[in-house]
C-alpha atoms as a PDB file:
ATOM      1  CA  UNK A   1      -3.309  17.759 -12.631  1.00  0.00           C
ATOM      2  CA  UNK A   2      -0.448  15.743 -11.455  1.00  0.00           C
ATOM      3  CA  UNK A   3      -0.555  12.556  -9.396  1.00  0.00           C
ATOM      4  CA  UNK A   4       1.300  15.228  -6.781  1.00  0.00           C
ATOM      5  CA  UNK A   5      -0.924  17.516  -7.479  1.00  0.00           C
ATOM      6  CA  UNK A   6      -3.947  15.503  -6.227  1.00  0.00           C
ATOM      7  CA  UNK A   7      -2.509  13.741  -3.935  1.00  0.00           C
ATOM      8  CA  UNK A   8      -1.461  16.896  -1.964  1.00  0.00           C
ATOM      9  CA  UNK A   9      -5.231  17.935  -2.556  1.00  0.00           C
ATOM     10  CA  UNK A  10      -6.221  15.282  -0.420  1.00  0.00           C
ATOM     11  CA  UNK A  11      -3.862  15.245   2.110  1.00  0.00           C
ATOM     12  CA  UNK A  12      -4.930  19.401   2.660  1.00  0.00           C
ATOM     13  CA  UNK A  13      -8.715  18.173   2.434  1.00  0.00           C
ATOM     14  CA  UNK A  14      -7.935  15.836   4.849  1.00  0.00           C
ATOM     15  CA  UNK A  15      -6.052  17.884   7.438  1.00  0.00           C
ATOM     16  CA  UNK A  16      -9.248  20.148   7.382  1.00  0.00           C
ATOM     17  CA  UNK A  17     -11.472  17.039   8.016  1.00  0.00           C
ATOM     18  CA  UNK A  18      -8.968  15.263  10.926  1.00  0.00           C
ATOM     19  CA  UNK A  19      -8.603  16.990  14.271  1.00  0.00           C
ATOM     20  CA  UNK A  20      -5.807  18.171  15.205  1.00  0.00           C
ATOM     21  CA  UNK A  21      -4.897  15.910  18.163  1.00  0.00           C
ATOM     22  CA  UNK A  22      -5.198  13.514  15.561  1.00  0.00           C
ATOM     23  CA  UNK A  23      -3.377  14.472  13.104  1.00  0.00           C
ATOM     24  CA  UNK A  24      -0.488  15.085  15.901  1.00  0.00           C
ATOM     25  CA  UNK A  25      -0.657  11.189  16.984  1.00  0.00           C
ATOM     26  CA  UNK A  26      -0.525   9.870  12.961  1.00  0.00           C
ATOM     27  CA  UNK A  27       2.572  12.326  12.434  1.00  0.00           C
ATOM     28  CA  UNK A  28       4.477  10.582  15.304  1.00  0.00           C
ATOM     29  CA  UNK A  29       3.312   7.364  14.169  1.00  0.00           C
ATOM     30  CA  UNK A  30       4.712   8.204  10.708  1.00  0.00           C
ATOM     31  CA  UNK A  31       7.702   9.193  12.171  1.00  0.00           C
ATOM     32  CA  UNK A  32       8.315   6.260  14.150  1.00  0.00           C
ATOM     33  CA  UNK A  33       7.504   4.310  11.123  1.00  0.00           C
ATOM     34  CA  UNK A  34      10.363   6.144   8.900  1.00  0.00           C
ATOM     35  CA  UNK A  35      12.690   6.092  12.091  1.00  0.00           C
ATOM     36  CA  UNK A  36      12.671   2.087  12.650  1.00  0.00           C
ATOM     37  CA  UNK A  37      13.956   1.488   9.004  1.00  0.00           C
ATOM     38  CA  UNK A  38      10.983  -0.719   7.966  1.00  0.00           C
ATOM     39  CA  UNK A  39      10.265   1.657   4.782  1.00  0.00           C
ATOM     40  CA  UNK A  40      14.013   0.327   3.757  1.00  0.00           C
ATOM     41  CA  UNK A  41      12.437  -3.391   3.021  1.00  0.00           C
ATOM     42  CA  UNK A  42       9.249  -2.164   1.127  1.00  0.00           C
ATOM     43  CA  UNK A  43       9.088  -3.137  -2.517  1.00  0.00           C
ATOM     44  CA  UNK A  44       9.431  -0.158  -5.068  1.00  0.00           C
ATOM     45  CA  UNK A  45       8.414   0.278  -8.208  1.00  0.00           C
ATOM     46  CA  UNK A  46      10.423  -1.915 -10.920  1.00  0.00           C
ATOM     47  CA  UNK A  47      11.155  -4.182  -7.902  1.00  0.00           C
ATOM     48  CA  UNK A  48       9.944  -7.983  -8.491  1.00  0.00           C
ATOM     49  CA  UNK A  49       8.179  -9.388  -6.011  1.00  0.00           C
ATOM     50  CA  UNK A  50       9.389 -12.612  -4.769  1.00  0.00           C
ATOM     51  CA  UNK A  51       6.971 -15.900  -5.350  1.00  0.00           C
ATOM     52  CA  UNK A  52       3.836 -16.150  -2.947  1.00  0.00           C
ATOM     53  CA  UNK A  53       0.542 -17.307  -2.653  1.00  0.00           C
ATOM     54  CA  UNK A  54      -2.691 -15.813  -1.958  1.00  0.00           C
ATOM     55  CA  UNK A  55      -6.462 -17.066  -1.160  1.00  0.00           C
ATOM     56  CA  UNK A  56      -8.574 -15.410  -3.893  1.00  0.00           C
ATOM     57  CA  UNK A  57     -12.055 -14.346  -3.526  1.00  0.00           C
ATOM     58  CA  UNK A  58     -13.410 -17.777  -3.380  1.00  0.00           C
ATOM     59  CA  UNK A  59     -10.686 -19.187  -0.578  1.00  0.00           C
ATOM     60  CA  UNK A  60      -8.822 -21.018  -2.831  1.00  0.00           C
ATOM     61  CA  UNK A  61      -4.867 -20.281  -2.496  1.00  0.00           C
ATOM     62  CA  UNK A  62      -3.445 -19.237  -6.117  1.00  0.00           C
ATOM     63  CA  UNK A  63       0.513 -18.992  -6.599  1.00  0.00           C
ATOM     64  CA  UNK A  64       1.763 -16.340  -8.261  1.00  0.00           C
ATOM     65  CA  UNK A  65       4.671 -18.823 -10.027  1.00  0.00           C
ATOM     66  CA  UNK A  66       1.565 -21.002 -11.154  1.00  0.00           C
ATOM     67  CA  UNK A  67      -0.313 -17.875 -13.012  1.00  0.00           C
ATOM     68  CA  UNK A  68       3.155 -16.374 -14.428  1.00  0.00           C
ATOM     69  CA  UNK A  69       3.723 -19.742 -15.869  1.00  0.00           C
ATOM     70  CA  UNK A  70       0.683 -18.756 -17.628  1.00  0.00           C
ATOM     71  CA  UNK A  71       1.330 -14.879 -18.892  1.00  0.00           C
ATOM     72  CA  UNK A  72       2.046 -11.866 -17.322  1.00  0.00           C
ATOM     73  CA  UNK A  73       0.649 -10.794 -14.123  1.00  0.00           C
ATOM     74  CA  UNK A  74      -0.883  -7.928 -12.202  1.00  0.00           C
ATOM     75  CA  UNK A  75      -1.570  -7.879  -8.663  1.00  0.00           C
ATOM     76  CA  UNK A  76      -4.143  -4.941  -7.400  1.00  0.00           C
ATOM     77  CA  UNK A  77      -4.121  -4.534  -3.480  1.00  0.00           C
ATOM     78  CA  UNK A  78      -6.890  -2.745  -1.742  1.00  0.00           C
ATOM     79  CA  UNK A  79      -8.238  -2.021   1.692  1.00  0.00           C
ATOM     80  CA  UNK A  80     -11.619  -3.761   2.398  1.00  0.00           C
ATOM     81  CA  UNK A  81     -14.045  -5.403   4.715  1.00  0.00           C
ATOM     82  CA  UNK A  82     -15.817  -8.869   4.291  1.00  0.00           C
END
């Protein structure tokens, strides 16, 4: 199955799962989103991303310049809670 593929499978499982009053209010906030032209400055894939620094999971700030200087890099972003 395609990355499509599944990723249409959970946007159908969750349209059964949302109400739809719901699901109305995150269309038009999806809309709105596209509309104000934000989506033009997000960074897509092949883009690099410009220098920055982030605390890592102790609280200590890491640059990304520092760690290229030592190898490639990957950055993972995910939701959480702490």
């Amino acid at each position: 199955m395609s990355l499509a593929d599944k990723l249409a499978a959970i946007e159908a499982g969750g349209k059964e799962n949302i109400p739809k009053d719901w699901q109305a209010v995150m269309a038009r906030s999806l809309d709105e989103l596209r509309a104000s032209g934000i989506m033009e400055g997000v960074i897509k894939v092949g883009d690099k991303l410009p220098p920055f620094t982030l605390d890592n999971d102790d609280g200590s700030t890491v640059s990304s310049e520092a760690l290229l200087a030592d190898g490639p890099l990957v950055v993972t972003i995910f939701r959480g809670h702490w």
